[in-house]
C-alpha atoms as a PDB file:
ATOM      1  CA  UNK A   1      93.993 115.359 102.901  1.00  0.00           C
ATOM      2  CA  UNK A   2      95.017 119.066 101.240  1.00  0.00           C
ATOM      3  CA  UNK A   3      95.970 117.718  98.374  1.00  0.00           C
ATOM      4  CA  UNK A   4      95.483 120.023  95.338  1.00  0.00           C
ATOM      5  CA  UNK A   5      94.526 119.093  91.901  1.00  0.00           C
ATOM      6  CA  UNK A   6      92.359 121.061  88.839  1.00  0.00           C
ATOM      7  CA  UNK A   7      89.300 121.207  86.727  1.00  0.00           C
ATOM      8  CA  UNK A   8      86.746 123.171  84.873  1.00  0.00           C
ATOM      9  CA  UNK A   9      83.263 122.661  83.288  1.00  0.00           C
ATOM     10  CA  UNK A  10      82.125 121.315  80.433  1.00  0.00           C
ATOM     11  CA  UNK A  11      79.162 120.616  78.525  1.00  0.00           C
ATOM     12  CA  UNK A  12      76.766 118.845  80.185  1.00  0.00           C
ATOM     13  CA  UNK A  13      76.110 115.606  79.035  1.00  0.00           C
ATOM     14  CA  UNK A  14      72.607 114.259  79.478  1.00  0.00           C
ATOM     15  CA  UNK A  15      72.010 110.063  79.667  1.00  0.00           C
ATOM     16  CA  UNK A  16      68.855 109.206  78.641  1.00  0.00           C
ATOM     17  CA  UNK A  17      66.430 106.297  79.399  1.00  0.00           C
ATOM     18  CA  UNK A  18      67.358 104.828  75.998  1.00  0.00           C
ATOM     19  CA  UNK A  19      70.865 105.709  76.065  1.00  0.00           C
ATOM     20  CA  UNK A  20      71.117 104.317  79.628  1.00  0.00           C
ATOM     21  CA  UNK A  21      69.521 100.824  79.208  1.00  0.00           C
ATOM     22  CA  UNK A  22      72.156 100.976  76.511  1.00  0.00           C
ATOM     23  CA  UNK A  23      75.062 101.067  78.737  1.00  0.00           C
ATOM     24  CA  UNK A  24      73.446  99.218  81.505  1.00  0.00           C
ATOM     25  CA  UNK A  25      73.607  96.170  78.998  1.00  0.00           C
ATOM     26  CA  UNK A  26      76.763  97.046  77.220  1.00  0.00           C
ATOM     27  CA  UNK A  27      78.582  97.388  80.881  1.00  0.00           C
ATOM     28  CA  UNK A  28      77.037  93.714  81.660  1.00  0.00           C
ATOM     29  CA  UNK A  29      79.494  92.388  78.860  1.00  0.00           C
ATOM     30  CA  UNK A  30      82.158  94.028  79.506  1.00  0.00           C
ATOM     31  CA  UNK A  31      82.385  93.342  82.780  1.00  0.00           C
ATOM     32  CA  UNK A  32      81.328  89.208  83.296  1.00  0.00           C
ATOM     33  CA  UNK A  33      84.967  88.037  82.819  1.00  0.00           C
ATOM     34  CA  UNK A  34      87.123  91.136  82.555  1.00  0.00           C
ATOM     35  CA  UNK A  35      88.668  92.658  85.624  1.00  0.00           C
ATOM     36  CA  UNK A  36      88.025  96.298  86.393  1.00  0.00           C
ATOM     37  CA  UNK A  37      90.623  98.872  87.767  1.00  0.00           C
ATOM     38  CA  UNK A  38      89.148 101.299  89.724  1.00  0.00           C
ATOM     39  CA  UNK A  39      91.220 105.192  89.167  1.00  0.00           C
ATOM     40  CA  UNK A  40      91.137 107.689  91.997  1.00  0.00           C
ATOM     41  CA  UNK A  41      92.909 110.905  89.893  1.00  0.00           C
ATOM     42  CA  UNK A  42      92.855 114.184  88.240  1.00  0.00           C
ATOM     43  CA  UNK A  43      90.390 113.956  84.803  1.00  0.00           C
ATOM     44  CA  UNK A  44      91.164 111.534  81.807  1.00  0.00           C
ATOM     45  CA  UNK A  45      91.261 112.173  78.280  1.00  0.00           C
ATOM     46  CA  UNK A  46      89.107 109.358  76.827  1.00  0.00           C
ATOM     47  CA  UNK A  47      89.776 109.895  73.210  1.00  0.00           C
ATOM     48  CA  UNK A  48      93.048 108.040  73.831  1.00  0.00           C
ATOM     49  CA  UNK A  49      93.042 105.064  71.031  1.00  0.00           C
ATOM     50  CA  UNK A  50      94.896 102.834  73.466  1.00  0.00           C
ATOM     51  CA  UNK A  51      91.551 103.432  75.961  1.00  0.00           C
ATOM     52  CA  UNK A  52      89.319 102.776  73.003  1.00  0.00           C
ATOM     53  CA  UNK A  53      86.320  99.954  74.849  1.00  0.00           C
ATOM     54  CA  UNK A  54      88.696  99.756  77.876  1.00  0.00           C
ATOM     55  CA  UNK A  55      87.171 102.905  80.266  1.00  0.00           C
ATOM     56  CA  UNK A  56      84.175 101.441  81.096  1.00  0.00           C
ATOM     57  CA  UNK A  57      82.981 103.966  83.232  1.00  0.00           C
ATOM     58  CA  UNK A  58      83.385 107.731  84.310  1.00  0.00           C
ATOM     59  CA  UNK A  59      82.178 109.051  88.003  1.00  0.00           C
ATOM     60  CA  UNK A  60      83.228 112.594  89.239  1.00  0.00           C
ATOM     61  CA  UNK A  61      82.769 112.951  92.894  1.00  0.00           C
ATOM     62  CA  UNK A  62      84.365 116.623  94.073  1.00  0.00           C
ATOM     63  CA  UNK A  63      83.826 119.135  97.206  1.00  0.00           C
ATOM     64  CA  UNK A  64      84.353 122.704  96.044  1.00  0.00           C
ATOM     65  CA  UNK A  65      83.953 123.482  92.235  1.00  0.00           C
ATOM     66  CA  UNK A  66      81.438 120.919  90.093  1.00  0.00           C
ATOM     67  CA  UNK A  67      80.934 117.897  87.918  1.00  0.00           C
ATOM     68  CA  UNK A  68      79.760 118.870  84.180  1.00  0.00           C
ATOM     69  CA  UNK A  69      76.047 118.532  85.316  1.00  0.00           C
ATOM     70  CA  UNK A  70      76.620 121.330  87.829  1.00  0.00           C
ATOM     71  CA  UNK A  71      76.460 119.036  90.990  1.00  0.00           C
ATOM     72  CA  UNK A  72      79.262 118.112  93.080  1.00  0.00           C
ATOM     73  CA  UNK A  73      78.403 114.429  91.703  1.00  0.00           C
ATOM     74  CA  UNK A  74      77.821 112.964  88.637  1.00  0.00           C
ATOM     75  CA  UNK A  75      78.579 109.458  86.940  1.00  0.00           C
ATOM     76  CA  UNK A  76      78.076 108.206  83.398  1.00  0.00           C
ATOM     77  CA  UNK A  77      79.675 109.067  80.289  1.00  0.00           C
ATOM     78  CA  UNK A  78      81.784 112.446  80.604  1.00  0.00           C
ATOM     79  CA  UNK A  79      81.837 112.565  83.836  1.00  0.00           C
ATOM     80  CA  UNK A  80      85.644 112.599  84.248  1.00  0.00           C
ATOM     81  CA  UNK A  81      86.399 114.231  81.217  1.00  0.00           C
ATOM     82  CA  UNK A  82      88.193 117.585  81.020  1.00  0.00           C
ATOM     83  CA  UNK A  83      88.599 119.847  77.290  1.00  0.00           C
ATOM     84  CA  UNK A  84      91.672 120.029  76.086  1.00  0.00           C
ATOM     85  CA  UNK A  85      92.930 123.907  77.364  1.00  0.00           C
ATOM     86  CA  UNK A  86      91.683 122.570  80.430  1.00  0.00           C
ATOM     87  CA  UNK A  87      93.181 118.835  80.748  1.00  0.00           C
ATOM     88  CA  UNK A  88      96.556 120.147  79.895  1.00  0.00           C
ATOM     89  CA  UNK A  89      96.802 122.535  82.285  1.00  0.00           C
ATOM     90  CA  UNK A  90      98.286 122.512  86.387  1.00  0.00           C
ATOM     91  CA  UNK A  91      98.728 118.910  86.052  1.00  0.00           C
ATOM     92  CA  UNK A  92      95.635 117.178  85.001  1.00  0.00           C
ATOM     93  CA  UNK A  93      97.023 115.328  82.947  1.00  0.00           C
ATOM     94  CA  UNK A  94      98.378 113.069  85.436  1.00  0.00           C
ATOM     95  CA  UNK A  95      95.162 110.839  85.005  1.00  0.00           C
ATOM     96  CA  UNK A  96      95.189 110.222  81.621  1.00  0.00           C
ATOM     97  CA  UNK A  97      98.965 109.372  82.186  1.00  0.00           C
ATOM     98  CA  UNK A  98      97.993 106.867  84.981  1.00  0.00           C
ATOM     99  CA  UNK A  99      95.516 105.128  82.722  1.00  0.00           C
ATOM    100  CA  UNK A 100      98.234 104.986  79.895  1.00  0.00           C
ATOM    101  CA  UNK A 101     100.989 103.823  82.987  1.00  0.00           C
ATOM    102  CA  UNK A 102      98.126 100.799  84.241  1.00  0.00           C
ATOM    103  CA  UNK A 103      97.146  99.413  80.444  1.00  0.00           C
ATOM    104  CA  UNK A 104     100.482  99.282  79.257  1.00  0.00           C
ATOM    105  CA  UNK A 105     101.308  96.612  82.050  1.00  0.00           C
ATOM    106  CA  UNK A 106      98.183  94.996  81.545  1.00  0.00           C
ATOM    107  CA  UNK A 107      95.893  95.415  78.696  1.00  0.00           C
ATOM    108  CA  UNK A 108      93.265  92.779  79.624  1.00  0.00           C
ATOM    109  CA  UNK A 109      91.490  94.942  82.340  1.00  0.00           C
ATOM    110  CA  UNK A 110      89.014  97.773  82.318  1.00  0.00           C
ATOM    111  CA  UNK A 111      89.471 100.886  84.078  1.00  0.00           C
ATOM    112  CA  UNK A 112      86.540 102.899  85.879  1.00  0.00           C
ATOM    113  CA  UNK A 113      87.629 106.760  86.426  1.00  0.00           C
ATOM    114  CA  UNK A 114      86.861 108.401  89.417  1.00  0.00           C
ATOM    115  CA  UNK A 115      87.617 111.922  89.109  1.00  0.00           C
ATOM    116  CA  UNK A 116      88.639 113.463  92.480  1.00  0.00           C
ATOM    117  CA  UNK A 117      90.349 116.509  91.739  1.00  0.00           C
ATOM    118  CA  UNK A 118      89.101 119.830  91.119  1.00  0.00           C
ATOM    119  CA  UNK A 119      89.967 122.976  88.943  1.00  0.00           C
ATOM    120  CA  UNK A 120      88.943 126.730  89.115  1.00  0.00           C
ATOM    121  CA  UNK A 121      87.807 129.198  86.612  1.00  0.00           C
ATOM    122  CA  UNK A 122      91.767 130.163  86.762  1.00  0.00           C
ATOM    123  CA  UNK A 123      92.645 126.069  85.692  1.00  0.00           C
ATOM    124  CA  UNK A 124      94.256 126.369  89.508  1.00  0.00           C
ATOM    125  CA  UNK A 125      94.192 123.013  91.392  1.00  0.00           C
ATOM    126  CA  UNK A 126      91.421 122.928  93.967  1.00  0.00           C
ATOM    127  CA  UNK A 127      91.889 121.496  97.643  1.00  0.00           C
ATOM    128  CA  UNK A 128      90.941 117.537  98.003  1.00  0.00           C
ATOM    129  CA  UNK A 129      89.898 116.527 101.703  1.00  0.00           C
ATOM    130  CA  UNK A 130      89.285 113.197 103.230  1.00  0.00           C
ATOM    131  CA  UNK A 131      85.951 113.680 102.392  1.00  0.00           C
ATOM    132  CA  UNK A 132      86.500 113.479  98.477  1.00  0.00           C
ATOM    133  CA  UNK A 133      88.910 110.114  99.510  1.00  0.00           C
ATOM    134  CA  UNK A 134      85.737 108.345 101.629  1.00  0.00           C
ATOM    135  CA  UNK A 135      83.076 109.186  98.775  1.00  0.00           C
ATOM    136  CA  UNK A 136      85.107 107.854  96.135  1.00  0.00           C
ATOM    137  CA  UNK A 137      85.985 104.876  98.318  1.00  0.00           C
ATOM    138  CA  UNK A 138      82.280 104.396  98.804  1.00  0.00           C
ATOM    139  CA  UNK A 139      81.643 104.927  95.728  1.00  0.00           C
ATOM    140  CA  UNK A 140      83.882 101.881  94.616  1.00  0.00           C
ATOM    141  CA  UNK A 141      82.879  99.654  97.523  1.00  0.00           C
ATOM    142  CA  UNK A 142      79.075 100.179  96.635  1.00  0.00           C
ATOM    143  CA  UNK A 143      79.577  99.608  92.491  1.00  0.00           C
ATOM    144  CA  UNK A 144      82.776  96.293  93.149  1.00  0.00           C
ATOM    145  CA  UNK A 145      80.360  93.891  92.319  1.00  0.00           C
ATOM    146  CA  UNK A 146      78.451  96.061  88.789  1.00  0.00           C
ATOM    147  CA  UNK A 147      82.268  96.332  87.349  1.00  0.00           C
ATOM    148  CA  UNK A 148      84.072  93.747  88.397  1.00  0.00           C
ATOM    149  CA  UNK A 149      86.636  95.963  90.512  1.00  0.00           C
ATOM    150  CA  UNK A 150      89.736  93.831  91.784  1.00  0.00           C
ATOM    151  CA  UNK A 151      91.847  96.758  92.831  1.00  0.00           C
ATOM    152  CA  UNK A 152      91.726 100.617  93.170  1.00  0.00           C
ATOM    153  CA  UNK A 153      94.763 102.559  92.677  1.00  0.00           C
ATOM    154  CA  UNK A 154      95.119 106.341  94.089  1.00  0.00           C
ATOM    155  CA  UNK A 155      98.343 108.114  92.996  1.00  0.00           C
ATOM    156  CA  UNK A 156      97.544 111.133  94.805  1.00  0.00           C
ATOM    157  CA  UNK A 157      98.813 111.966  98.552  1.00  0.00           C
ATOM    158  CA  UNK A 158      99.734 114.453 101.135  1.00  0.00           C
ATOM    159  CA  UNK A 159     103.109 114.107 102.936  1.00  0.00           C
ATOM    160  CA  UNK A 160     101.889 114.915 106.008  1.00  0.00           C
ATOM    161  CA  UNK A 161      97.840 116.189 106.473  1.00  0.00           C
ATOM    162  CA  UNK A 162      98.050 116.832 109.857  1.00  0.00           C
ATOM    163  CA  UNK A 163     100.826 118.901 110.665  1.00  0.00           C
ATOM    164  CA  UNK A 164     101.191 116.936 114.001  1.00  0.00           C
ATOM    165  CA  UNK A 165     104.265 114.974 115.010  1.00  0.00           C
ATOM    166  CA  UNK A 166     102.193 112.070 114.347  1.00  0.00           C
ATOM    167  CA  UNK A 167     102.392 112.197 110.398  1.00  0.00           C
ATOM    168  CA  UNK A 168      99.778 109.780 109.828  1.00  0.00           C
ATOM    169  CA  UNK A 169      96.833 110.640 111.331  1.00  0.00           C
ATOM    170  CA  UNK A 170      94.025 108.817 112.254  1.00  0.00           C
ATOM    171  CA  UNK A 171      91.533 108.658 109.796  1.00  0.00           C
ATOM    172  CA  UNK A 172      88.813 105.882 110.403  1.00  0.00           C
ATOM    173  CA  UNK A 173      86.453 106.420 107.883  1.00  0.00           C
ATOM    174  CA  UNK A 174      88.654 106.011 105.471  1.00  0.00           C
ATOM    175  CA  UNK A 175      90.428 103.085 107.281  1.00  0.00           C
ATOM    176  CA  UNK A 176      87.653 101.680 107.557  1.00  0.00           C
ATOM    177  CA  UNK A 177      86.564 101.773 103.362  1.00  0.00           C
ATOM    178  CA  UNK A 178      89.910 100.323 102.779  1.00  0.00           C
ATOM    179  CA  UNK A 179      89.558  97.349 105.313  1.00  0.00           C
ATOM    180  CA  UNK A 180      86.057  96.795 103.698  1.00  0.00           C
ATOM    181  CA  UNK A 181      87.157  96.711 100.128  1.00  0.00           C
ATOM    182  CA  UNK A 182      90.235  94.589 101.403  1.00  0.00           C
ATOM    183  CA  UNK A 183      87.627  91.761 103.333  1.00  0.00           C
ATOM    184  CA  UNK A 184      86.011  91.902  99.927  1.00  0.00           C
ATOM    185  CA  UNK A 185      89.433  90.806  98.408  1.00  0.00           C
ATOM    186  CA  UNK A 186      89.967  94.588  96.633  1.00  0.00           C
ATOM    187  CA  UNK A 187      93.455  96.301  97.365  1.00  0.00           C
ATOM    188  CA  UNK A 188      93.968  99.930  97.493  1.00  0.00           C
ATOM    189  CA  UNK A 189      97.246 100.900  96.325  1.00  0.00           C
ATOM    190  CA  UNK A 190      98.570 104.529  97.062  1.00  0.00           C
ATOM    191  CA  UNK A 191     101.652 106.403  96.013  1.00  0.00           C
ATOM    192  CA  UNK A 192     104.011 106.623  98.747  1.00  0.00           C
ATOM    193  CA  UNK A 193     104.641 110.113  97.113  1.00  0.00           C
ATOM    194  CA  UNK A 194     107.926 111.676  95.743  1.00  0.00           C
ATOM    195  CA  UNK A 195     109.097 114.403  97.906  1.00  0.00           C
ATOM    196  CA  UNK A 196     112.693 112.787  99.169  1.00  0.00           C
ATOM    197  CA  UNK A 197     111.537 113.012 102.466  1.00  0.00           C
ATOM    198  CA  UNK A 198     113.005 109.716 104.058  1.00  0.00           C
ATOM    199  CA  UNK A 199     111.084 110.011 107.611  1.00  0.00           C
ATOM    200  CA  UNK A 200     107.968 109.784 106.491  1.00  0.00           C
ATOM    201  CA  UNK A 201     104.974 108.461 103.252  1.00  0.00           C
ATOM    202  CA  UNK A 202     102.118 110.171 101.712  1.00  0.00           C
ATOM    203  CA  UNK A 203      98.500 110.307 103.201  1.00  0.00           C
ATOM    204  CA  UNK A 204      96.652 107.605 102.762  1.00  0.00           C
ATOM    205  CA  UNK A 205      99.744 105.324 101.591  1.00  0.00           C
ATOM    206  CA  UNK A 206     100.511 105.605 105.354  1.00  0.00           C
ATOM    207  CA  UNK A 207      97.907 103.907 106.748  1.00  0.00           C
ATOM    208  CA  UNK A 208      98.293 100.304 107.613  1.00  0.00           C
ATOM    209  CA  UNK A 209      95.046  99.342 105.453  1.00  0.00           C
ATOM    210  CA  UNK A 210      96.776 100.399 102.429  1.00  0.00           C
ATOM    211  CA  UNK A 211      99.087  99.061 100.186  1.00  0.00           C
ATOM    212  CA  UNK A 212     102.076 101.361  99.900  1.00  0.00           C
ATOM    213  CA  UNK A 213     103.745 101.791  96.699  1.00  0.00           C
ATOM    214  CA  UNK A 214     107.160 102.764  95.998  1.00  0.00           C
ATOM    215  CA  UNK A 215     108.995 103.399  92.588  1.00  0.00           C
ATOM    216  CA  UNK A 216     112.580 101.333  91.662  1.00  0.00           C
ATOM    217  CA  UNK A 217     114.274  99.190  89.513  1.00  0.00           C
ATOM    218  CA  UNK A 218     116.726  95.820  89.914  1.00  0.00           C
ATOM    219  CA  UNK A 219     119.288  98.734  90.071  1.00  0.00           C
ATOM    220  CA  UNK A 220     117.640  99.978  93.613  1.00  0.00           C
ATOM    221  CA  UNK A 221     115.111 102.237  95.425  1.00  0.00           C
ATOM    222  CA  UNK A 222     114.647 105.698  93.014  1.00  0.00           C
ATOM    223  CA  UNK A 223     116.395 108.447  95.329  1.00  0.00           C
ATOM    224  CA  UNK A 224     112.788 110.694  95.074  1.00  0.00           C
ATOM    225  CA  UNK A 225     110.919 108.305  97.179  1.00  0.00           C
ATOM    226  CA  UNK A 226     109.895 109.014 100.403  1.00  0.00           C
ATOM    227  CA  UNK A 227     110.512 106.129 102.489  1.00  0.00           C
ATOM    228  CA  UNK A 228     109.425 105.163 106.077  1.00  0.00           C
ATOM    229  CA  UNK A 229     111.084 101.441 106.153  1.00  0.00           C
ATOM    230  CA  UNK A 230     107.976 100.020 108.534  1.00  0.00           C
ATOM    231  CA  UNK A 231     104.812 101.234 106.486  1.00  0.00           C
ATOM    232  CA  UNK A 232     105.971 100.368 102.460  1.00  0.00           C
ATOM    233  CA  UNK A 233     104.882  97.435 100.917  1.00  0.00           C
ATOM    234  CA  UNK A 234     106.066  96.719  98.041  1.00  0.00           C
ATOM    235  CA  UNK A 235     108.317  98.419  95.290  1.00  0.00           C
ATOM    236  CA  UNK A 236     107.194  98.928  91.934  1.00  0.00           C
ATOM    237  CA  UNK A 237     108.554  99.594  88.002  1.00  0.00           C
ATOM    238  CA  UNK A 238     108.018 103.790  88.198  1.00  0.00           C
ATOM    239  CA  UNK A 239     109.573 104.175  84.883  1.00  0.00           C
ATOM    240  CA  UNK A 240     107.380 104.498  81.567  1.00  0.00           C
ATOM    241  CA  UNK A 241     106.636 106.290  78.233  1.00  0.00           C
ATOM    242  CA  UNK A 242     102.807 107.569  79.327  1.00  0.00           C
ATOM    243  CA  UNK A 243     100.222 109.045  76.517  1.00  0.00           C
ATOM    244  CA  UNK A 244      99.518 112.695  77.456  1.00  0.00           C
ATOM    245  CA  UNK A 245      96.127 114.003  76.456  1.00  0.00           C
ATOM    246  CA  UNK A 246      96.165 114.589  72.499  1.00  0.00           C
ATOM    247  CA  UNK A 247      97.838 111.053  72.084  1.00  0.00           C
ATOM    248  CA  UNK A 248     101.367 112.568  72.594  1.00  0.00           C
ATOM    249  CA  UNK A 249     103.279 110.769  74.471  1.00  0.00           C
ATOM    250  CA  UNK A 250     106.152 111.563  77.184  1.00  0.00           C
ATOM    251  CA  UNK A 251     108.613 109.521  79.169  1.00  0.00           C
ATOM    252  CA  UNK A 252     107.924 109.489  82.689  1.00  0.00           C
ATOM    253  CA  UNK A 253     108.970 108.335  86.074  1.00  0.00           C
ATOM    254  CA  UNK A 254     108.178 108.646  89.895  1.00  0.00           C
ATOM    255  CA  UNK A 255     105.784 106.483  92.477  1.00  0.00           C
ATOM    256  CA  UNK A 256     102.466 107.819  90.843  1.00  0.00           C
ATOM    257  CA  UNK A 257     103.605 105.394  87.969  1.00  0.00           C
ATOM    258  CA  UNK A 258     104.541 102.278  90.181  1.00  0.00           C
ATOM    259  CA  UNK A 259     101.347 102.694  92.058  1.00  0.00           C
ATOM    260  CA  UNK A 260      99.280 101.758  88.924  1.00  0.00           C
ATOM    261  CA  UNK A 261     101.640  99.236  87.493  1.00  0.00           C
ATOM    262  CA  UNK A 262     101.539  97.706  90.849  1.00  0.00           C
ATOM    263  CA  UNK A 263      97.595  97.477  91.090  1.00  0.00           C
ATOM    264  CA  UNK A 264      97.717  96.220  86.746  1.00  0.00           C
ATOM    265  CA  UNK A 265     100.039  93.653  87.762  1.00  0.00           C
ATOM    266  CA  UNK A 266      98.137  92.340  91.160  1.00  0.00           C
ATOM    267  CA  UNK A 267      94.995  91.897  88.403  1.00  0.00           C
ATOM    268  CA  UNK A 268      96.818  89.679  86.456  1.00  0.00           C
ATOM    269  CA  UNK A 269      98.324  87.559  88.988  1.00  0.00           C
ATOM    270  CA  UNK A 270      94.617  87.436  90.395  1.00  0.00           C
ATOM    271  CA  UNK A 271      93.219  86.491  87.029  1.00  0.00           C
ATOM    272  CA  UNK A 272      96.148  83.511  86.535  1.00  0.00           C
ATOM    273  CA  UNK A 273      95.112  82.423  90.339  1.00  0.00           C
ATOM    274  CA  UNK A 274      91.647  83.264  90.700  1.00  0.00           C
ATOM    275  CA  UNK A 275      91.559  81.090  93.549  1.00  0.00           C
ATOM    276  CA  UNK A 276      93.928  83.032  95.834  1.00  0.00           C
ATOM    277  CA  UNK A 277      92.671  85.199  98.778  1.00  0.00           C
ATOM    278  CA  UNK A 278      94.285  88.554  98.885  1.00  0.00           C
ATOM    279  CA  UNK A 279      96.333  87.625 101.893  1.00  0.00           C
ATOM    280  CA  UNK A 280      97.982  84.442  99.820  1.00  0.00           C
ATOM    281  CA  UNK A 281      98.468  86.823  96.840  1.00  0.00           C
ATOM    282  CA  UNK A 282     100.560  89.360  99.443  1.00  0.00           C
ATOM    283  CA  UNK A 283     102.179  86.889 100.519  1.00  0.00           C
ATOM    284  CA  UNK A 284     102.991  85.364  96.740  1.00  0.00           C
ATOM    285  CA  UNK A 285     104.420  88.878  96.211  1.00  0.00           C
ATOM    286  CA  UNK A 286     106.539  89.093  98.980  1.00  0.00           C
ATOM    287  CA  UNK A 287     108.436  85.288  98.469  1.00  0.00           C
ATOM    288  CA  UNK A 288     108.705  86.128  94.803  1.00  0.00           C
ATOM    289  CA  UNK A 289     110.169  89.376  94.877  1.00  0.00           C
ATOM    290  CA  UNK A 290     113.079  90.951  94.462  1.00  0.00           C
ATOM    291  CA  UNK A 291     115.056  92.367  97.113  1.00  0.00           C
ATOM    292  CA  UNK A 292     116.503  95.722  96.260  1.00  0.00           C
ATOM    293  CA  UNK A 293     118.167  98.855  98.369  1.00  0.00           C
ATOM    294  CA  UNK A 294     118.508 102.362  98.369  1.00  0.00           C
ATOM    295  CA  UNK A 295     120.042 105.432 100.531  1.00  0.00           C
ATOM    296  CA  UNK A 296     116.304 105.404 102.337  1.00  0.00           C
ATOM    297  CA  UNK A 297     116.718 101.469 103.364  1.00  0.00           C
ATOM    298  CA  UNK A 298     115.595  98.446 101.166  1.00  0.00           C
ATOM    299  CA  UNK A 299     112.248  97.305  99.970  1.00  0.00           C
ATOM    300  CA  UNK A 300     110.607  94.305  97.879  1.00  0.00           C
ATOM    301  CA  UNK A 301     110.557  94.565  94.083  1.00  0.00           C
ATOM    302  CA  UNK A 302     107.396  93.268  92.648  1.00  0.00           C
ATOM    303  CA  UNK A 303     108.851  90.087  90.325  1.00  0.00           C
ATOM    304  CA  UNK A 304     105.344  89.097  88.178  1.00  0.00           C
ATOM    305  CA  UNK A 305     107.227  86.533  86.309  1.00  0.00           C
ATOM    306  CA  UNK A 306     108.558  84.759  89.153  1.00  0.00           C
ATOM    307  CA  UNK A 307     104.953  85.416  90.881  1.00  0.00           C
ATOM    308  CA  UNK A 308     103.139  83.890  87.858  1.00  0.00           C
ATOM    309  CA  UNK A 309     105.319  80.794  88.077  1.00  0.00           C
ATOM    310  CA  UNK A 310     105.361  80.762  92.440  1.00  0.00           C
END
């Protein structure tokens, strides 16, 4: 993948027996009749009073720097937390942001954090492979069932991993995660990333498994999305005020933001039609929405309203 993103470490945080029958059984109510979000991003600030009950659970999976217990692994409480000096710094903030951009559009869910990104001793963004992608994949696909996951949302990307001609490579493990969690009725929405380039999407938004997000308004297509006209799916709301680490908050735009309004608002169409498959629910979005244009070519507005009543 080559995507870059940062971290550093932090105190470790042991679980105990005690402490972890505790959350075992805590987790259990939370998660009988409340949807779950599953987060693929940078680190998350979970302080935040709007997150207050609503992370449910932390998991760090990384390749070259570590999780605060050392490892390249770790899940349980602190696991995808960053300190402040570090959280603020090369963009790792973006995660807390997506939280904040996903509750806002629907506060009745839960969000598990999987932290994917990591960050030097310099706060410098560390290289994410496909490797990172397939463990956190795995990770959600083997845990769907403990937390309730409906839909995993990843607003991180490369524009084009390969280098080759072909800008979408072929990458089966991970194709092959997605198409699991999808026969299991679990999306994955990606960012079809915000570089302009009109030829071509991010990495793994690309791949026909996923479901490829896009940023606009009634108004049209935002001009910063990359667009390749056969491989988006739908078009999401990328504008928002998002909470920044500290509770500050800052206005924001782009695809990363669509993405995870996109995945909050396919969990509450699921919840009002529980008895949809994912293929009707597609398909629900796609007659409801709202057909919209842009210099790159046109694309299909997510309407919830109009899918609520459809």
């Amino acid at each position: 993948m080559n995507k870059k993103i940062i971290s550093a470490l932090v105190a470790l945080t042991l679980i105990t027996p005690a402490t972890s029958h505790a959350l075992t059984a805590s987790l259990k109510n939370n998660t009988q009749a409340v949807p779950t979000l599953a987060i693929l991003d940078t680190a998350v600030d979970t302080s935040i009073p709007l997150f207050k009950d609503k992370i449910i659970y932390e998991v760090c999976i990384l390749e070259w720097t570590t999780c605060p217990n050392g490892t390249n692994f770790m899940e349980g409480p602190g696991s995808a937390t960053l300190p402040y000096n570090s959280i603020i710094k090369s963009g790792f903030s973006h995660g807390t942001q997506m939280v904040s951009a996903a509750l806002q559009t629907n506060p009745n869910m839960n969000i598990v954090f999987v932290r994917v990104i990591g960050q030097n001793i310099n706060f410098d963004r560390q290289i994410t492979t496909e490797l990172t992608v397939v463990n956190a994949l795995n990770w959600v696909y083997s845990n769907k069932d403990k937390f309730n996951i409906q839909a995993v949302a990843m607003s991180q990307g490369d524009n084009n991993p390969s280098g080759l001609s072909d800008y979408c490579p072929n990458t089966p493990k991970t194709q092959s995660l997605i198409k699991q969690l999808s026969d299991s009725q679990i999306p994955s929405f990606f960012a079809i990333g915000n570089g302009s380039n009109y030829k071509r999407i991010d990495w793994p938004a690309c791949l026909p498994e996923s479901m490829a997000i896009g940023a606009g308004t009634k108004n049209g297509i935002e001009s910063y999305n990359n667009f390749d006209q056969s491989r988006v799916d739908f078009i999401a709301n990328g504008r928002a005020t998002l909470i920044l680490p500290g509770n500050t908050v800052v206005a924001g735009s782009g695809t990363s933001i669509a993405t995870q309004v996109a995945a909050a608002q396919w969990i509450v169409l699921k919840t009002a039609k529980p008895d949809l498959t994912m293929s009707q629910i597609i398909d629900l979005f796609a007659r409801t929405s709202m057909p919209i244009k842009g210099k790159q070519g046109t694309g299909k507005l997510i309407n919830l309203s109009k899918a609520l009543n459809g």
